[in-house]
PDB file of N, CA and C in Angstrom:
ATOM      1  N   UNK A   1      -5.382   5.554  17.145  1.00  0.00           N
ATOM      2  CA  UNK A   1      -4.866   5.285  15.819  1.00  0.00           C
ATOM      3  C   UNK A   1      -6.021   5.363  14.826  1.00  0.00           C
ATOM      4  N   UNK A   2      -5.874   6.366  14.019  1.00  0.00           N
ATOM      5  CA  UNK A   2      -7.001   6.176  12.740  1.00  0.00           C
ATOM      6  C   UNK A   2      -6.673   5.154  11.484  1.00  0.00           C
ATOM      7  N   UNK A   3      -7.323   4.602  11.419  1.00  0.00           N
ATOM      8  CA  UNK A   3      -7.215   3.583  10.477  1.00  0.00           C
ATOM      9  C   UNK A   3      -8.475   3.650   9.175  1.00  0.00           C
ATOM     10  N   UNK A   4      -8.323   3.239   7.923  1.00  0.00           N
ATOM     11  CA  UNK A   4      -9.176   3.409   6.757  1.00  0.00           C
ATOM     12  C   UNK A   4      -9.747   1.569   6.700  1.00  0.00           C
ATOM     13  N   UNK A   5     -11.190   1.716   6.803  1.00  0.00           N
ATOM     14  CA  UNK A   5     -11.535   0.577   5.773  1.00  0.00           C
ATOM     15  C   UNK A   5     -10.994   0.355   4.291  1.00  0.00           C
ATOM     16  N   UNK A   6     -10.587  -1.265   4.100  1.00  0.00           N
ATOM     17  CA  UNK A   6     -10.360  -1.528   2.865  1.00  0.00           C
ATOM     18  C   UNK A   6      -9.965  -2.274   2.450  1.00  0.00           C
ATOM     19  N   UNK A   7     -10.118  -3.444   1.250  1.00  0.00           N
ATOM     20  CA  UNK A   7     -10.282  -4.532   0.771  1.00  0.00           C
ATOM     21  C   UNK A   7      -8.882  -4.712  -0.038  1.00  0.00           C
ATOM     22  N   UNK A   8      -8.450  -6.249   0.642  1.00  0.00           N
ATOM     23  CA  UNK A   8      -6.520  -6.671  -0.052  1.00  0.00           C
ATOM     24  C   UNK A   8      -7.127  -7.361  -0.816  1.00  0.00           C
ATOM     25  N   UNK A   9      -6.644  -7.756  -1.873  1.00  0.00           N
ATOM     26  CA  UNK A   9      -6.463  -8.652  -3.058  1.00  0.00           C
ATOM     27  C   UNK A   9      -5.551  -9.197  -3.142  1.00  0.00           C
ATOM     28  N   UNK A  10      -5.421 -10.658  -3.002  1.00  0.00           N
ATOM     29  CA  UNK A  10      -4.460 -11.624  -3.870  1.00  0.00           C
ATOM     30  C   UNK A  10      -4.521 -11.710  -4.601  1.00  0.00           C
ATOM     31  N   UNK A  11      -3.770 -12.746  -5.233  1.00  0.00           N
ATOM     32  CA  UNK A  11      -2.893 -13.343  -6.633  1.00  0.00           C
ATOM     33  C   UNK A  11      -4.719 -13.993  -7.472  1.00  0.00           C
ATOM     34  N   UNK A  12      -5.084 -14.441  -6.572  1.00  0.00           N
ATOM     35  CA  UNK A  12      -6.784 -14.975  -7.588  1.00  0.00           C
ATOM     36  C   UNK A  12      -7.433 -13.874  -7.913  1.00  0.00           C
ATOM     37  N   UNK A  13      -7.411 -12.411  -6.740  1.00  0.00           N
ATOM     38  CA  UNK A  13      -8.568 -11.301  -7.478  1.00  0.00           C
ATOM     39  C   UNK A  13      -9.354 -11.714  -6.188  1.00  0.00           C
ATOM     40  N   UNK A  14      -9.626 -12.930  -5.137  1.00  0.00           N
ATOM     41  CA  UNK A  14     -10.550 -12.457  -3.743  1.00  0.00           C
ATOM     42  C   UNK A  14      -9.907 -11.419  -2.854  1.00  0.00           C
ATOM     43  N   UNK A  15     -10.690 -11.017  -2.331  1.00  0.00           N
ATOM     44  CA  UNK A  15     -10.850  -9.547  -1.374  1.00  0.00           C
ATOM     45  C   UNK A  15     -11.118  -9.995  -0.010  1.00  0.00           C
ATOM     46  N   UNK A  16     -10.405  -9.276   0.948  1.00  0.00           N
ATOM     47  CA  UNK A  16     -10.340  -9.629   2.131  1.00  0.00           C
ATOM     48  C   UNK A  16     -10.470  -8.297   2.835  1.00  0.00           C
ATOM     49  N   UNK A  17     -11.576  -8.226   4.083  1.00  0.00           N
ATOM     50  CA  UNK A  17     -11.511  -6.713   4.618  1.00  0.00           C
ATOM     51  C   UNK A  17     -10.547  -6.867   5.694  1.00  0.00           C
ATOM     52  N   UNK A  18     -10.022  -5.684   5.907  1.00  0.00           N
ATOM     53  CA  UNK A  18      -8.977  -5.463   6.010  1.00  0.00           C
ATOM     54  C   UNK A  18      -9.523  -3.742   6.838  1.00  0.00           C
ATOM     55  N   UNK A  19      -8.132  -3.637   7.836  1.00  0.00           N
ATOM     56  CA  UNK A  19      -7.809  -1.829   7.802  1.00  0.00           C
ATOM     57  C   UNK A  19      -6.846  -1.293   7.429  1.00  0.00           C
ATOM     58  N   UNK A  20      -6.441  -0.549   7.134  1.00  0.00           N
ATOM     59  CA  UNK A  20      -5.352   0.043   6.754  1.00  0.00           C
ATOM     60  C   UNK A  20      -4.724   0.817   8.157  1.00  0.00           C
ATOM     61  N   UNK A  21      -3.371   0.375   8.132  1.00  0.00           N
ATOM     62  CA  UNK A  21      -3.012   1.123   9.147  1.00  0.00           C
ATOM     63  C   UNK A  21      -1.875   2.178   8.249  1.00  0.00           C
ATOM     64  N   UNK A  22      -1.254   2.529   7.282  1.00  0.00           N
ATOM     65  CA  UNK A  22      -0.477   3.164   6.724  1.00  0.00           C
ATOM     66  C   UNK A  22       0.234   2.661   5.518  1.00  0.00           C
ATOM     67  N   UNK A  23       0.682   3.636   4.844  1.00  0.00           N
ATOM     68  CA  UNK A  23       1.881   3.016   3.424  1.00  0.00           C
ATOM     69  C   UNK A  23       3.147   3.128   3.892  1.00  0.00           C
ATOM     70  N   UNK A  24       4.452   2.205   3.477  1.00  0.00           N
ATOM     71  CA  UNK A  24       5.810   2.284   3.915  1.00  0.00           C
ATOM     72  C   UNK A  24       6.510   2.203   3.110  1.00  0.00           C
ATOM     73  N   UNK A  25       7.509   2.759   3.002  1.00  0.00           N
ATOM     74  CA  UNK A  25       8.750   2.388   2.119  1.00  0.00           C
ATOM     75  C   UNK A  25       9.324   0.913   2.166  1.00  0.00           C
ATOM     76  N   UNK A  26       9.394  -0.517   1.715  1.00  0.00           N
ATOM     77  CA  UNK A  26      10.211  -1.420   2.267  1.00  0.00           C
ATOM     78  C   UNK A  26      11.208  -1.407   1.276  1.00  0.00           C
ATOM     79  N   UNK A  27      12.991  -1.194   1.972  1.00  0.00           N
ATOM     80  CA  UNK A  27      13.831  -1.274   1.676  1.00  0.00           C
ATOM     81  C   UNK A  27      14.736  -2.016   1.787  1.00  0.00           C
ATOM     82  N   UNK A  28      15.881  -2.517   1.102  1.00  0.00           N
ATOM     83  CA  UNK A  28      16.868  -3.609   1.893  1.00  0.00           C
ATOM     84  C   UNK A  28      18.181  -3.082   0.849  1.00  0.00           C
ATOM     85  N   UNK A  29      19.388  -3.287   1.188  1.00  0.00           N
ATOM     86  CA  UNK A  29      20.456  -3.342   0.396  1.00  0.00           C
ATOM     87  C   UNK A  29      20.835  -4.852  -0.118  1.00  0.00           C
ATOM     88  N   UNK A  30      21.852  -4.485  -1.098  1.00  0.00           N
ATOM     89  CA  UNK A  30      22.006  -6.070  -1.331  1.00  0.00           C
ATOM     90  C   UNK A  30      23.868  -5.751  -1.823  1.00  0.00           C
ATOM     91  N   UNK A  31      24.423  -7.066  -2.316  1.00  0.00           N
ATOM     92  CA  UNK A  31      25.683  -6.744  -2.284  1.00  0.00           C
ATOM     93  C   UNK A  31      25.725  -6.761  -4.389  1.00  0.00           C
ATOM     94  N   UNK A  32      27.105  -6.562  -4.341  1.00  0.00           N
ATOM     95  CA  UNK A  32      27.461  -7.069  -6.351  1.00  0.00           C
ATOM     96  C   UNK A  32      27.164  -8.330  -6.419  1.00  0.00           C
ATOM     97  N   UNK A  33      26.974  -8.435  -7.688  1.00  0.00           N
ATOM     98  CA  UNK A  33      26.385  -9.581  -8.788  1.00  0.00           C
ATOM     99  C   UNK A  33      27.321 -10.354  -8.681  1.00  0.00           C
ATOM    100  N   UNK A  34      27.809 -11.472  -7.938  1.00  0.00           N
ATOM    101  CA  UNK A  34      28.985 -12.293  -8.590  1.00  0.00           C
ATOM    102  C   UNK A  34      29.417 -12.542  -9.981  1.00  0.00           C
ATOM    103  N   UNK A  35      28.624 -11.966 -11.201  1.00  0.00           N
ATOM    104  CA  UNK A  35      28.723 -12.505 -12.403  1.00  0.00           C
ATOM    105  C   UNK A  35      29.747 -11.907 -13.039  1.00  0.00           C
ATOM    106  N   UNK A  36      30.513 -11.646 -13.632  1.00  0.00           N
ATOM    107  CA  UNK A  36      31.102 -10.612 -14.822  1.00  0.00           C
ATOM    108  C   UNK A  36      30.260  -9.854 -15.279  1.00  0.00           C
ATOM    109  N   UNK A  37      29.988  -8.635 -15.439  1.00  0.00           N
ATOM    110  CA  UNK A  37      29.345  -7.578 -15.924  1.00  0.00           C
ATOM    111  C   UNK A  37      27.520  -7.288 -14.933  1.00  0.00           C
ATOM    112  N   UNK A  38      27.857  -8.198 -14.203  1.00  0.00           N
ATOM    113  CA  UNK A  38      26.236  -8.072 -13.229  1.00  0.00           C
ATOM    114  C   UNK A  38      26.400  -6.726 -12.613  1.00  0.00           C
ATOM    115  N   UNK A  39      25.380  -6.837 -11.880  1.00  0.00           N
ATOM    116  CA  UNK A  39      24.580  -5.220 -11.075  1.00  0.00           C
ATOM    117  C   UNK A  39      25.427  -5.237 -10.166  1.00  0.00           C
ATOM    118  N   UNK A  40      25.412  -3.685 -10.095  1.00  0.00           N
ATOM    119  CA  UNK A  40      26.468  -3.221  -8.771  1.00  0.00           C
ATOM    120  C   UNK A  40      25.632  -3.526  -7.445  1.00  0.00           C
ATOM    121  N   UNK A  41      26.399  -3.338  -6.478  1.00  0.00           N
ATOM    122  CA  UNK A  41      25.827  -3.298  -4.982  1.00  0.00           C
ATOM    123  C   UNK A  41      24.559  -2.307  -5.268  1.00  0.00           C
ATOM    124  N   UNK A  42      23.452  -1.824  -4.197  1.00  0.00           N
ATOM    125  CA  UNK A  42      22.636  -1.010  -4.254  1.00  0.00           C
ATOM    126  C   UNK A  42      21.332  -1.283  -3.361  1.00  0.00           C
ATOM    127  N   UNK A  43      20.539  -0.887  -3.678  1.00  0.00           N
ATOM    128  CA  UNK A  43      19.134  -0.840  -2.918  1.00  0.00           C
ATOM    129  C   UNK A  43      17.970  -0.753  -3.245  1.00  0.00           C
ATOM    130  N   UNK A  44      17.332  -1.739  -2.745  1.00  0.00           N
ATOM    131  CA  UNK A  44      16.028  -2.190  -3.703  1.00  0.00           C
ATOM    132  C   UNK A  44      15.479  -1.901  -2.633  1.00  0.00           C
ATOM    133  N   UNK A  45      13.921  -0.529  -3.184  1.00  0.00           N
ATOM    134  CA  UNK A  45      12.918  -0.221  -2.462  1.00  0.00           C
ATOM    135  C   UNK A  45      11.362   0.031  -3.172  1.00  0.00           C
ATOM    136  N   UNK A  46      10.532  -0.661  -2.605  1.00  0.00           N
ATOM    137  CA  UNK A  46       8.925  -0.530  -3.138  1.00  0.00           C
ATOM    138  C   UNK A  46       7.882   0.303  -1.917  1.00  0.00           C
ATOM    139  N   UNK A  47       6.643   0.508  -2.371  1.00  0.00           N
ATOM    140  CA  UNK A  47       6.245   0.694  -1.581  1.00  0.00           C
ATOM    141  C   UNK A  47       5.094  -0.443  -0.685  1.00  0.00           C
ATOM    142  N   UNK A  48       4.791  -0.453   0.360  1.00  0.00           N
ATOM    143  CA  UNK A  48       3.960  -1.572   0.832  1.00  0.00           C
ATOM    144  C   UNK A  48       2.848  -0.999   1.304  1.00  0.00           C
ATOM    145  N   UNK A  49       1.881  -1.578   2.243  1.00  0.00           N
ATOM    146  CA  UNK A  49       0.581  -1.227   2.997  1.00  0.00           C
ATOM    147  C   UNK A  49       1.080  -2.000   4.259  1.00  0.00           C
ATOM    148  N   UNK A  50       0.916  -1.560   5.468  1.00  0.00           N
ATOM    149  CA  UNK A  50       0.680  -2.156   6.566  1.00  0.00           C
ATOM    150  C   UNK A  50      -1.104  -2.456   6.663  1.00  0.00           C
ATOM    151  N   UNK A  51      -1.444  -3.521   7.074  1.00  0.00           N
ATOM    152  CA  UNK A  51      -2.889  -3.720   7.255  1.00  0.00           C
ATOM    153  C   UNK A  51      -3.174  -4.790   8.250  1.00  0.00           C
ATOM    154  N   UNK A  52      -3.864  -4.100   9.288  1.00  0.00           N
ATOM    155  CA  UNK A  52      -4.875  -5.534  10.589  1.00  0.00           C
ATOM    156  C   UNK A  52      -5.895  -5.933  10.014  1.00  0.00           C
ATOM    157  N   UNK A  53      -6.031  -7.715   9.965  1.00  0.00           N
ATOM    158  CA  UNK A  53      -6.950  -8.975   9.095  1.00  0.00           C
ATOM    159  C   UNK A  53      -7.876  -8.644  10.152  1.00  0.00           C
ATOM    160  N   UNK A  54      -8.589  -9.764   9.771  1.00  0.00           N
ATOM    161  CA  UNK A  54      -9.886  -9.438  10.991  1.00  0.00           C
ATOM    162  C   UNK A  54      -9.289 -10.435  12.169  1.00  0.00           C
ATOM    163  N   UNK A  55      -8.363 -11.518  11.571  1.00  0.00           N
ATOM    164  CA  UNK A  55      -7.842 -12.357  12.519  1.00  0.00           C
ATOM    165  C   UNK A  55      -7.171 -11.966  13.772  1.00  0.00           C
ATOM    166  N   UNK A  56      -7.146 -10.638  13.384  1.00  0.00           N
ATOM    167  CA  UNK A  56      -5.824 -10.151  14.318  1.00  0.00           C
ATOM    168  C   UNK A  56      -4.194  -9.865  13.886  1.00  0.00           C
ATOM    169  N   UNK A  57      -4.329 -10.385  12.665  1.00  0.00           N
ATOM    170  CA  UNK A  57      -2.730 -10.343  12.351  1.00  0.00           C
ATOM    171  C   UNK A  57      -2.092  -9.026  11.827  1.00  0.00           C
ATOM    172  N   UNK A  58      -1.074  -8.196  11.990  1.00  0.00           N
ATOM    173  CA  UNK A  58      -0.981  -7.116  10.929  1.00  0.00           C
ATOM    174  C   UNK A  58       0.448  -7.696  10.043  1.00  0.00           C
ATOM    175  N   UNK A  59      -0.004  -7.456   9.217  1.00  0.00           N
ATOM    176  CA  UNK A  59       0.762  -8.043   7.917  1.00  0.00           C
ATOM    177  C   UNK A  59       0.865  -6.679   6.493  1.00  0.00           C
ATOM    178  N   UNK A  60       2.445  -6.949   6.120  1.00  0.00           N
ATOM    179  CA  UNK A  60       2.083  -5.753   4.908  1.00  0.00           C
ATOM    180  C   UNK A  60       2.061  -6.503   3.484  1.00  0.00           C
ATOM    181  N   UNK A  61       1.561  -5.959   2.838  1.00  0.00           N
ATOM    182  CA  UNK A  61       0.807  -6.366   1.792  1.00  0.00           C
ATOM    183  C   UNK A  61       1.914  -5.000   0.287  1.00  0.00           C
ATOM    184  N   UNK A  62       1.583  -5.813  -0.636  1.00  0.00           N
ATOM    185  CA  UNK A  62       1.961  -4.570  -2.087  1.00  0.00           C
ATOM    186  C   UNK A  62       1.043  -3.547  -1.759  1.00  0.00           C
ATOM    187  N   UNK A  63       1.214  -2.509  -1.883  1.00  0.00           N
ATOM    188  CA  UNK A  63       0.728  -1.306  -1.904  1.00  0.00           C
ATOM    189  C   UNK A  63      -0.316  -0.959  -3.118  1.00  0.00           C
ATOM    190  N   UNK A  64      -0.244  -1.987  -3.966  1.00  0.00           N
ATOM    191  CA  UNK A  64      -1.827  -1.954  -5.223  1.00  0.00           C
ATOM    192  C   UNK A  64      -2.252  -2.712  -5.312  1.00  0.00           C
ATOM    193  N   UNK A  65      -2.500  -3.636  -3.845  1.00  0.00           N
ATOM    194  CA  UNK A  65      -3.479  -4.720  -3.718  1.00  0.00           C
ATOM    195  C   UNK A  65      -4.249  -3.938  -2.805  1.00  0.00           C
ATOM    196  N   UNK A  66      -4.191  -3.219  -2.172  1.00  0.00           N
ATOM    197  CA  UNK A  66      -5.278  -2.271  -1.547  1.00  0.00           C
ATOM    198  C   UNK A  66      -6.310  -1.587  -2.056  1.00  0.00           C
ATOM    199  N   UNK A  67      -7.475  -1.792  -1.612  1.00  0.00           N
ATOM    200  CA  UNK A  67      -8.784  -0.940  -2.142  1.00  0.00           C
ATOM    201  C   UNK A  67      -9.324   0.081  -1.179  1.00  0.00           C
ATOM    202  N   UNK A  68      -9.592   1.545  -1.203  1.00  0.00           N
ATOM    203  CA  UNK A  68      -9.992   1.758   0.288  1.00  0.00           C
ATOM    204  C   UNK A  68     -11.463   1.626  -0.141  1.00  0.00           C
ATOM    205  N   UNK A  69     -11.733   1.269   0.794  1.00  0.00           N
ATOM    206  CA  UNK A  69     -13.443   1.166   1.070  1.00  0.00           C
ATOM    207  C   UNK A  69     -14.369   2.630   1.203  1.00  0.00           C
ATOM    208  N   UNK A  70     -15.005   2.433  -0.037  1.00  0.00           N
ATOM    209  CA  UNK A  70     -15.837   4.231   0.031  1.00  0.00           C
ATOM    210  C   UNK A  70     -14.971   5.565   0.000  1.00  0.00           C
ATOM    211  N   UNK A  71     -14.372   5.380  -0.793  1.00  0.00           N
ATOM    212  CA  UNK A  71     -13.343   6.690  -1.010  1.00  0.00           C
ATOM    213  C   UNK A  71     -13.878   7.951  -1.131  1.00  0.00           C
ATOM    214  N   UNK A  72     -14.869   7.479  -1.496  1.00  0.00           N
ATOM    215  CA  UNK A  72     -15.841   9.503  -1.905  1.00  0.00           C
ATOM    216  C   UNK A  72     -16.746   9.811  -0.680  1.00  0.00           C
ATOM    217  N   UNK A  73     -16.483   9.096   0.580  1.00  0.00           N
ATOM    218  CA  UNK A  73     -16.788   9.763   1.956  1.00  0.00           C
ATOM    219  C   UNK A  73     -15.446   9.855   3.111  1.00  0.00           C
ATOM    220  N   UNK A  74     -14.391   9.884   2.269  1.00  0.00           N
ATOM    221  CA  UNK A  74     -13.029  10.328   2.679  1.00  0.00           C
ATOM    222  C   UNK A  74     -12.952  11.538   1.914  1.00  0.00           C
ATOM    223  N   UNK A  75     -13.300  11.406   0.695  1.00  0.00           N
ATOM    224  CA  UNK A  75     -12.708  12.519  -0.545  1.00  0.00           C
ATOM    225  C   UNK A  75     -13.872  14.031  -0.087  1.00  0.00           C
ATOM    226  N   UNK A  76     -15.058  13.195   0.310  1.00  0.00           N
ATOM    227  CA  UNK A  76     -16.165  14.606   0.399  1.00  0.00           C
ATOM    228  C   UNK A  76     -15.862  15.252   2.101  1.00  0.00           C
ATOM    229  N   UNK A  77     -14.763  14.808   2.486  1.00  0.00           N
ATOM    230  CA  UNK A  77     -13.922  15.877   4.042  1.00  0.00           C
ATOM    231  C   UNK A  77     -13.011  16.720   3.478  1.00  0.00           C
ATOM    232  N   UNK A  78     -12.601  16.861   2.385  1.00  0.00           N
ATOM    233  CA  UNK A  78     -11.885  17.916   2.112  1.00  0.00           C
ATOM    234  C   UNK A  78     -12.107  18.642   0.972  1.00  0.00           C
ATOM    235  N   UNK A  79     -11.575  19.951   0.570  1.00  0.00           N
ATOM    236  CA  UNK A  79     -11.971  20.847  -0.717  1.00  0.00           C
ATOM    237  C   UNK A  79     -10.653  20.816  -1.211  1.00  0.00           C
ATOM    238  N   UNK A  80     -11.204  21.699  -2.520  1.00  0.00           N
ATOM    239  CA  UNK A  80     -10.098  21.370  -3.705  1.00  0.00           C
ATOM    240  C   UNK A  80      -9.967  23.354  -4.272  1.00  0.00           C
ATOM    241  N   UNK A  81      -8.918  23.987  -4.212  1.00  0.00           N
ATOM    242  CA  UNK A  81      -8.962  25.403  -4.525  1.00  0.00           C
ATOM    243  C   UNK A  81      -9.322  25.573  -5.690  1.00  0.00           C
ATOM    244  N   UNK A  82      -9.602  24.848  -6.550  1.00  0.00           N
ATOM    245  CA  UNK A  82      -9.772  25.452  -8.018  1.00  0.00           C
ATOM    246  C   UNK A  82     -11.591  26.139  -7.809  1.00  0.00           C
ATOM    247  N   UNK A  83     -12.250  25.071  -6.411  1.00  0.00           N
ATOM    248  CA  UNK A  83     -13.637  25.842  -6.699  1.00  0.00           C
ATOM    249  C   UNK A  83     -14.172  25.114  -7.353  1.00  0.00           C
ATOM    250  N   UNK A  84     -14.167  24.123  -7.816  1.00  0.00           N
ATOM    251  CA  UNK A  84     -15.089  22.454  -8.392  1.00  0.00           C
ATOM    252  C   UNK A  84     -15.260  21.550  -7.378  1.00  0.00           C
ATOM    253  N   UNK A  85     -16.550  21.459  -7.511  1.00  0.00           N
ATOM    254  CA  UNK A  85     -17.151  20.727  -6.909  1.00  0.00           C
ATOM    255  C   UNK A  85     -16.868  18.885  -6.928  1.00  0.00           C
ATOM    256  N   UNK A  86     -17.299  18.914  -8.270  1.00  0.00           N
ATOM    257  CA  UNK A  86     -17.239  18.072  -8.795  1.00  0.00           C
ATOM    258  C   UNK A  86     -16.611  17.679 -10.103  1.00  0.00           C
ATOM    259  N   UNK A  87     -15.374  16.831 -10.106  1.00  0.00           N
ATOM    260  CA  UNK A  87     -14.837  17.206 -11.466  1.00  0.00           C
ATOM    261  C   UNK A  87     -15.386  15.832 -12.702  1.00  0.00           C
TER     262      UNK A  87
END
C-alpha cells in the first residue's frame, strides 16, 4: 500500500502526522423534511481523507484538513506537456 506523508488539522489549527491512505466520497441518503415546504428526500455527499495516526488508528478526517507533507518531491516525479519547468 503506498501511502503519502501528511499533517491533519483540527478545529484549534494543531497538526498531527499522519499518512494518508486515500480520498473518499462519504455519502448517506436521508428521507423528506417533516416540515411544510422542507427539503425533499435526497443525498448528502462530501469528500473525506482516510488517514493511519501514529497510534494505530485509521480514521477519516474532512478532506481540507489534510496537508501533504513536501509536495514538491511528489510534484518533481512527474512532467507537465506545456514544457515548463517551473511555473
Amino acid at each position: 500500500m503506498n501511502m503519502t506523508p501528511c499533517f491533519v488539522s483540527d478545529d484549534s489549527g494543531e497538526k498531527t502526522r499522519a499518512l494518508l491512505i486515500g480520498f473518499y466520497q462519504k455519502a448517506w441518503t436521508h428521507g423528506a423534511s417533516i416540515a411544510i415546504g422542507g427539503f425533499p428526500a435526497g443525498q448528502v455527499a462530501f469528500p473525506v481523507a482516510v488517514v493511519l495516526l501514529e497510534s494505530g488508528d485509521v480514521v477519516t478526517v474532512d478532506a481540507k484538513s489534510v496537508t501533504i507533507d513536501a509536495p514538491e518531491e511528489i510534484f518533481s516525479q512527474y512532467a507537465w506537456m506545456d514544457g515548463e519547468k517551473d511555473a
